[in-house]
Protein backbone atom coordinates (compact mmCIF):
# COMPACT_ATOMS: atom_id res chain seq x y z
CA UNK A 1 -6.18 39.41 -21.04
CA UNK A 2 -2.92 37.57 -22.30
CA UNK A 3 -1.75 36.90 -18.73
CA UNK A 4 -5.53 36.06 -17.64
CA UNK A 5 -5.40 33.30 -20.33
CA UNK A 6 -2.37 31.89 -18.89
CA UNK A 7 -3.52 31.13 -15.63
CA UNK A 8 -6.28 29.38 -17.37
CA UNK A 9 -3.85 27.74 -19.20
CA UNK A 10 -2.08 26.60 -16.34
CA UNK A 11 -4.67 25.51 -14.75
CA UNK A 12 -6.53 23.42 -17.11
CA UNK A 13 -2.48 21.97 -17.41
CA UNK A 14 -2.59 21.00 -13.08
CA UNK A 15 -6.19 19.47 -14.03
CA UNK A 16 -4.89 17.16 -16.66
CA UNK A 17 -1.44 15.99 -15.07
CA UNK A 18 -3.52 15.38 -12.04
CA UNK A 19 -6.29 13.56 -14.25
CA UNK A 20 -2.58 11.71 -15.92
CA UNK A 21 -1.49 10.99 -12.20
CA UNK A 22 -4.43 8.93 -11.25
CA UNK A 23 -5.28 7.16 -13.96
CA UNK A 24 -1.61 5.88 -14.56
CA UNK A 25 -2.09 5.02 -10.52
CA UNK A 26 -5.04 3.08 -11.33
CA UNK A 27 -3.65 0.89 -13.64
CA UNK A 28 -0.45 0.57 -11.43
CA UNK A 29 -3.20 -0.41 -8.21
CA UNK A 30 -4.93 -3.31 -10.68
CA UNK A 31 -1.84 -4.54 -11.78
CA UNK A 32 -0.38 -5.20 -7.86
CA UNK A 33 -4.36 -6.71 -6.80
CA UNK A 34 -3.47 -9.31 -9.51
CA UNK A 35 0.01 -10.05 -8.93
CA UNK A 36 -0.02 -10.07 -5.52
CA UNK A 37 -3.12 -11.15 -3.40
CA UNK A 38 -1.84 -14.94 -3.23
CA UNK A 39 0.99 -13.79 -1.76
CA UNK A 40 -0.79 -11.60 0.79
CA UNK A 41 -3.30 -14.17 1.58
CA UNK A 42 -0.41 -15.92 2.98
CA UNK A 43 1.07 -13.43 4.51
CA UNK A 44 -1.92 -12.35 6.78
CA UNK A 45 -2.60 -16.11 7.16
CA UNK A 46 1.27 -16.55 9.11
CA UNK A 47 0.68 -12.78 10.87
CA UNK A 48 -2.68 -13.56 12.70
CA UNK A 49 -2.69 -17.71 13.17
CA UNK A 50 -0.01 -20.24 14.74
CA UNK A 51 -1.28 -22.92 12.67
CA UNK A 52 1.46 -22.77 9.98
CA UNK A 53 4.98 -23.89 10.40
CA UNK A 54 6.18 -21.32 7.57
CA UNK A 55 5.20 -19.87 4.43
CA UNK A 56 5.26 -23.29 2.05
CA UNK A 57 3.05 -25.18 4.54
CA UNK A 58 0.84 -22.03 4.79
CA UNK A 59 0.26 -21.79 1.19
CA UNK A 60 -0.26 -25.74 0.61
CA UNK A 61 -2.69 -26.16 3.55
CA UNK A 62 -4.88 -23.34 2.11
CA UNK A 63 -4.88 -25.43 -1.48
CA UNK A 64 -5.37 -28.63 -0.16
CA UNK A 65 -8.24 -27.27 2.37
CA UNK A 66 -9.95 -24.22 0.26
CA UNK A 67 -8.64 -24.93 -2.96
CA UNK A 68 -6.75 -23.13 -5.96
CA UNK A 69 -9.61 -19.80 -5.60
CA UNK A 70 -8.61 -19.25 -1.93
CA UNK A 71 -5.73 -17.55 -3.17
CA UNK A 72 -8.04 -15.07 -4.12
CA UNK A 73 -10.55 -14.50 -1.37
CA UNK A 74 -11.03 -10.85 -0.88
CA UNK A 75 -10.02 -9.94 -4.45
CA UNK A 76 -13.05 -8.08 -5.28
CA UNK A 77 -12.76 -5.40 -2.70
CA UNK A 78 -8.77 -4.53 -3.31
CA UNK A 79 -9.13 -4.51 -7.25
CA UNK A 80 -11.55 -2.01 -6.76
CA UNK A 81 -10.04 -0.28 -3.58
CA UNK A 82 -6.31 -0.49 -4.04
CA UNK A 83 -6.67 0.97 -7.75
CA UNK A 84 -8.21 3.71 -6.34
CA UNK A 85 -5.73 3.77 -3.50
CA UNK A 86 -2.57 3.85 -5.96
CA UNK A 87 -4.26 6.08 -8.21
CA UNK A 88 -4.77 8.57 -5.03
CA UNK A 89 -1.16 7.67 -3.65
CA UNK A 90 0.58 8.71 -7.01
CA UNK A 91 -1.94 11.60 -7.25
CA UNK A 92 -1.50 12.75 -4.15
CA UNK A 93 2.73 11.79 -4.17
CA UNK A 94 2.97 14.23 -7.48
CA UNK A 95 0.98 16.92 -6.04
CA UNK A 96 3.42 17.06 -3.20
CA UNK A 97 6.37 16.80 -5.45
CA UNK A 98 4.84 19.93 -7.49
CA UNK A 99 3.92 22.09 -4.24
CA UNK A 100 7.27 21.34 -3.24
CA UNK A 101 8.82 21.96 -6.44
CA UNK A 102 7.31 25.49 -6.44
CA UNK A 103 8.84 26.49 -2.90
CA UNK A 104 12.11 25.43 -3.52
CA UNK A 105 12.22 27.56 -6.52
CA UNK A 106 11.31 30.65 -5.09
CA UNK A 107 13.28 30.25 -2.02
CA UNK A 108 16.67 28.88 -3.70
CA UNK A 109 16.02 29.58 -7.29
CA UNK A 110 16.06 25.60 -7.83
CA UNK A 111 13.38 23.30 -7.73
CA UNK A 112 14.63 20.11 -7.37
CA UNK A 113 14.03 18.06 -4.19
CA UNK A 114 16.06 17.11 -1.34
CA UNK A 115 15.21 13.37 -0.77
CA UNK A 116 14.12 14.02 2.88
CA UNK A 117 11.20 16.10 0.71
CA UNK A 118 10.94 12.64 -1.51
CA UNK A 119 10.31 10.87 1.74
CA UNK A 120 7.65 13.87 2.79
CA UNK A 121 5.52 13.77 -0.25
CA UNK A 122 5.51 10.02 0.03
CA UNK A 123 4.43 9.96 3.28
CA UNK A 124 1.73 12.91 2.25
CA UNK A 125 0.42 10.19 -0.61
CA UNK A 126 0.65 7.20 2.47
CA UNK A 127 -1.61 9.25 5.37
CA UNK A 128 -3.64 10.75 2.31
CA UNK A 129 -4.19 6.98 1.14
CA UNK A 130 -4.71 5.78 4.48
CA UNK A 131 -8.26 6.67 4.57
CA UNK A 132 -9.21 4.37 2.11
CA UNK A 133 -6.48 1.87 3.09
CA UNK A 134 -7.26 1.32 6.41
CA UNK A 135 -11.16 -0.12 5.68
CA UNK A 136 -10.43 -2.20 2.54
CA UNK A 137 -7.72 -3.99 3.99
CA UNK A 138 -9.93 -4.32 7.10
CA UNK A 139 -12.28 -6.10 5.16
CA UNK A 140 -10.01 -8.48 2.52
CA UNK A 141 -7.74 -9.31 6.60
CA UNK A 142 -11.51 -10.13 7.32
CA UNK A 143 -12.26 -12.59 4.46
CA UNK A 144 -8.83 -13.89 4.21
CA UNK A 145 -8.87 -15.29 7.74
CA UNK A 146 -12.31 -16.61 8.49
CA UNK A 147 -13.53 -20.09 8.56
CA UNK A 148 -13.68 -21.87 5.49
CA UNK A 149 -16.99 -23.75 3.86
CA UNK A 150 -20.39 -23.81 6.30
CA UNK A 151 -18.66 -21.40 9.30
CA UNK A 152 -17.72 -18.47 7.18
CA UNK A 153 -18.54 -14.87 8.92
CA UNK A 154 -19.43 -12.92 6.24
CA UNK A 155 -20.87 -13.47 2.43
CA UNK A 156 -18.68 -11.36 0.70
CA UNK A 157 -17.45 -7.49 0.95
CA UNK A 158 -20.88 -6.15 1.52
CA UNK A 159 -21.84 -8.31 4.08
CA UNK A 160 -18.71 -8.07 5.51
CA UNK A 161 -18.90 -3.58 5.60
CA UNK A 162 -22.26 -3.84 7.07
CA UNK A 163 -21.18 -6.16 9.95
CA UNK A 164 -18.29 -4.61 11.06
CA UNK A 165 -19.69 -0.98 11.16
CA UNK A 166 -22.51 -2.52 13.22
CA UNK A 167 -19.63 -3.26 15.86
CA UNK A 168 -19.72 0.35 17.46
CA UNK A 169 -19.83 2.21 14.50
CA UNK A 170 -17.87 3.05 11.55
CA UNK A 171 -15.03 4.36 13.18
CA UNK A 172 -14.83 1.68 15.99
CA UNK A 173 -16.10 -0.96 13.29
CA UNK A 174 -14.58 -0.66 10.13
CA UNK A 175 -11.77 1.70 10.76
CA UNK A 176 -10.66 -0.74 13.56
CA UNK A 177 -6.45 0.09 13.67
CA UNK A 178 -6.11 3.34 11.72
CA UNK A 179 -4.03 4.69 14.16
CA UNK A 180 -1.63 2.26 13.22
CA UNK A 181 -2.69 2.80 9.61
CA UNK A 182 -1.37 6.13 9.34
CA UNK A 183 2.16 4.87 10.49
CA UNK A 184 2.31 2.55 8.63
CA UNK A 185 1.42 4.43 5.59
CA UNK A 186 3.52 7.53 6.28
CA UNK A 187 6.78 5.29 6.61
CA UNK A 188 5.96 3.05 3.80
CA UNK A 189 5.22 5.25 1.17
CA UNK A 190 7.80 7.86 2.23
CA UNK A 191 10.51 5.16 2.09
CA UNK A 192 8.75 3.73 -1.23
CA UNK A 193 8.77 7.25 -3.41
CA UNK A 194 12.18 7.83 -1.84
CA UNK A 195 14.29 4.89 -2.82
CA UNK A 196 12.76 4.89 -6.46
CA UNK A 197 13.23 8.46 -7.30
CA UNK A 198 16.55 7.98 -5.67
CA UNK A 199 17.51 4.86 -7.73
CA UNK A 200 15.90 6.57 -10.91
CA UNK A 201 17.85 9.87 -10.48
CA UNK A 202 20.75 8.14 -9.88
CA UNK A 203 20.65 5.94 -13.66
CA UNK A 204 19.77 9.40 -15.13
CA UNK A 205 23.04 10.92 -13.23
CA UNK A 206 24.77 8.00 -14.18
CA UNK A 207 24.20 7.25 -17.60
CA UNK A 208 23.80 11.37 -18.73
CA UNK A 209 19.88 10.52 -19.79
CA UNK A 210 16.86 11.90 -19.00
CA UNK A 211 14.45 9.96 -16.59
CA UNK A 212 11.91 9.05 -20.10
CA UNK A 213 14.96 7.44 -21.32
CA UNK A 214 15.65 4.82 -18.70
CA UNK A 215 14.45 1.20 -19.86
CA UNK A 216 11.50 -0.50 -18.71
CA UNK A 217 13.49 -3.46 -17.38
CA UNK A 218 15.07 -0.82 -15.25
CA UNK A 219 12.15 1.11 -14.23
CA UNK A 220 10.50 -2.67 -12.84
CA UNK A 221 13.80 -3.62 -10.88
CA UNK A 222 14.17 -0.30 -9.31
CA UNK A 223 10.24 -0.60 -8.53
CA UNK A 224 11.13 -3.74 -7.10
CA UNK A 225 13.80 -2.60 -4.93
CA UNK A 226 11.70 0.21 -3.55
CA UNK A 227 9.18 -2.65 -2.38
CA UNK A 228 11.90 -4.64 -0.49
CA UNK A 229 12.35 -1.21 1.08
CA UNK A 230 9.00 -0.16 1.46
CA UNK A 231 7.94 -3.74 3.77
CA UNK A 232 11.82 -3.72 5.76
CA UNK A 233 11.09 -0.28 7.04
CA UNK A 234 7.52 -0.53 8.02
CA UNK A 235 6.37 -4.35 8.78
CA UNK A 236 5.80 -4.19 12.52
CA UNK A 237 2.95 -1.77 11.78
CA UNK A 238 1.60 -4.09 9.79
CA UNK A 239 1.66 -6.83 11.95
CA UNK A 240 -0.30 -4.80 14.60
CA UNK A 241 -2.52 -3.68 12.09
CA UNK A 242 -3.13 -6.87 10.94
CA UNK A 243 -3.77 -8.57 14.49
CA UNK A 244 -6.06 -5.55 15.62
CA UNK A 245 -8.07 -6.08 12.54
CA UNK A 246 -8.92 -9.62 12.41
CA UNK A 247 -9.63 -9.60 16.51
CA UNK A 248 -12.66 -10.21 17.83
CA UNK A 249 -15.56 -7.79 19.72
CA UNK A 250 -16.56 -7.36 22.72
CA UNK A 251 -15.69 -10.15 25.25
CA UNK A 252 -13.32 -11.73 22.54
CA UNK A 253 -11.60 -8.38 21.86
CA UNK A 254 -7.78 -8.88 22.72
CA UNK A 255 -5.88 -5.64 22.22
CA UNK A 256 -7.74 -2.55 23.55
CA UNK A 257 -5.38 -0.41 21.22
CA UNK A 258 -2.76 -0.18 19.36
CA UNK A 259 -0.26 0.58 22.06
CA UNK A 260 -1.69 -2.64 24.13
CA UNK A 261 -1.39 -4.74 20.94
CA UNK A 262 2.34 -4.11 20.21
CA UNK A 263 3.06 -4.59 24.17
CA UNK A 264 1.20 -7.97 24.16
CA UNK A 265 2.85 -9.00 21.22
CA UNK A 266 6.57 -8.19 22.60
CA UNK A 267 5.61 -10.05 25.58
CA UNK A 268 4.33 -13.14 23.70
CA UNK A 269 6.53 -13.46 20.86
CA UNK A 270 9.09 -11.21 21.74
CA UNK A 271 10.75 -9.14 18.31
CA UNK A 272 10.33 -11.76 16.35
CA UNK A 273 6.75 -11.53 16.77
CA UNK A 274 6.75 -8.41 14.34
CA UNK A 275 8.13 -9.76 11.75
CA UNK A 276 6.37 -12.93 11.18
CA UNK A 277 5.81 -13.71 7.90
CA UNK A 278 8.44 -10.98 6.46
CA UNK A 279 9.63 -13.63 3.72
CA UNK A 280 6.55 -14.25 1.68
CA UNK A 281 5.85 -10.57 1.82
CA UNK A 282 9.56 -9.52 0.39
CA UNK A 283 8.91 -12.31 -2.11
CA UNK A 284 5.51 -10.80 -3.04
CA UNK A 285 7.16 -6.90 -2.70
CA UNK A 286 9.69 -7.29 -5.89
CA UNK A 287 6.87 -8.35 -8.41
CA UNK A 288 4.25 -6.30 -7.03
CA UNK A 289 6.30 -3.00 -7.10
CA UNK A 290 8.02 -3.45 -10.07
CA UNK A 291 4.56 -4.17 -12.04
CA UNK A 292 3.38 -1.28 -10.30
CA UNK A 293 5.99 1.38 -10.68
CA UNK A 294 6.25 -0.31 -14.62
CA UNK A 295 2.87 -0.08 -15.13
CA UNK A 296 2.23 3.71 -13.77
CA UNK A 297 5.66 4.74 -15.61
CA UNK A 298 4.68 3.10 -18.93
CA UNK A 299 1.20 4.54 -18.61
CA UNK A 300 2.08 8.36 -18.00
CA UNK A 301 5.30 8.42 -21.11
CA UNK A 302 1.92 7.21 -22.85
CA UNK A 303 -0.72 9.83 -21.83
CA UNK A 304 2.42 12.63 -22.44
């Protein structure tokens, strides 16, 4: 009986820290929507046109043409789908961690993790995200780069969902580019988990205090850092994904695939190609990581 209560016990415990894990995700997900979707409209603005000579002309063309709300067309569908796709990454990123946890203690009697098993259950929370990823940033690349006023494409998410899975289906339609999705996802949250449990570990090392015990001010600059680390080790997947998924159908289709779409890039633009419009998005990466990182950490020392 005593021992059958325990597992109970520990059970209803995995329930709530995973119930603790996703809502402090949420909040971290609404917090980067807000902070960051000017910055992003600009970034898949300079990815997917040549109409821009860099980021400052980008951004005042789109407030001179559209106005001070362009900054936030799309905004509807991330705030809703990118707090549900932090809350899953940082479910899904502790779960890992816990799993992992487990087997190192029974195999070396120690459960703390390697950081190659940092970058694993990162990229575990990145290809777990990736299926809700890969359609709502579909459809905000969508809204954020059709015409403006009279020509639009679409009236809003909804619209937007229904037109593209009526382009060969859902998985031809809206998941256009989840190939390249899961790449990108793996890499990006593998290298984001790793360098901030690195950087946090390392201040607890340092300073002989436990992880609770590190700052706030901290906790947002080494969220920060992991977002500068996060875009430098995974942007040419974005680029592709971005290009594949504001192309056009049938006859106007350009790239047949991901493989096609980074060869026709090379040979257009050469490397630089893959990186266009890497400085608004580092700009954008520091404040949107560290709110999110400050926001999730603040959020679970509050739940317990």
């Amino acid at each position: 009986m005593e021992q059958r209560a325990f597992e109970d016990l520990e059970k209803g415990g995995g329930a709530l820290r995973t119930v603790k894990d996703l809502t402090a995700g949420a909040a971290g997900g609404i917090a980067q929507v807000l902070l960051g979707q000017p910055f992003d409209i600009v970034k898949v603005r300079l990815q997917t046109t040549t109409q821009y000579a860099n980021a400052l002309d980008c951004a005042s063309k789109i407030l001179k043409n559209e106005g001070p709300y362009a900054f936030y067309k799309g905004t509807l569908t991330p705030l809703i789908g990118i707090g549900a796709c932090v809350s899953v990454q940082f479910g899904a990123f502790h779960e890992a961690r816990r799993r992992l946890e487990e087997l190192n203690k029974k195999k070396y009697a120690d459960s703390a993790l390697s950081y190659g098993q940092y970058y694993m259950a990162g990229g575990f929370a990145g290809i777990t995200n990736s299926v809700l990823s890969g359609p709502i940033e579909h459809v905000r690349i969508r809204l954020q780069t059709q015409p403006h006023g009279a020509d639009k494409l679409y009236n809003g998410p909804l619209d937007c969902i229904r037109k593209l899975s009526a382009q060969g289906g859902v998985l031809r339609g809206l998941y256009r580019g989840q190939n390249v999705t899961y790449l990108r996802e793996i890499q990006a949250y593998g290298v984001w988990f790793l360098t901030f449990e690195y950087l946090m570990n390392q201040d607890a090392k340092r300073n002989n205090v436990k992880r609770e015990e590190i700052s706030s001010l901290k906790v947002a600059t080494y969220g920060g850092l992991a977002g500068e680390a996060l875009w430098l080790s995974s942007y040419p997947f974005d680029v592709v994904k971005s290009k594949m998924q504001c192309d056009g159908f049938g006859a106007q289709q350009q790239f047949k695939s991901m493989t096609d779409c980074f060869k026709k890039t090379y040979a257009t633009e050469g490397l630089a190609g893959f990186w266009k419009g890497i400085g608004p998005t580092l700009l954008r990466a520091m404040p949107v990581s560290a709110g999110t990182f400050a926001v999730v950490e603040l959020t679970m020392r509050a739940l317990g």
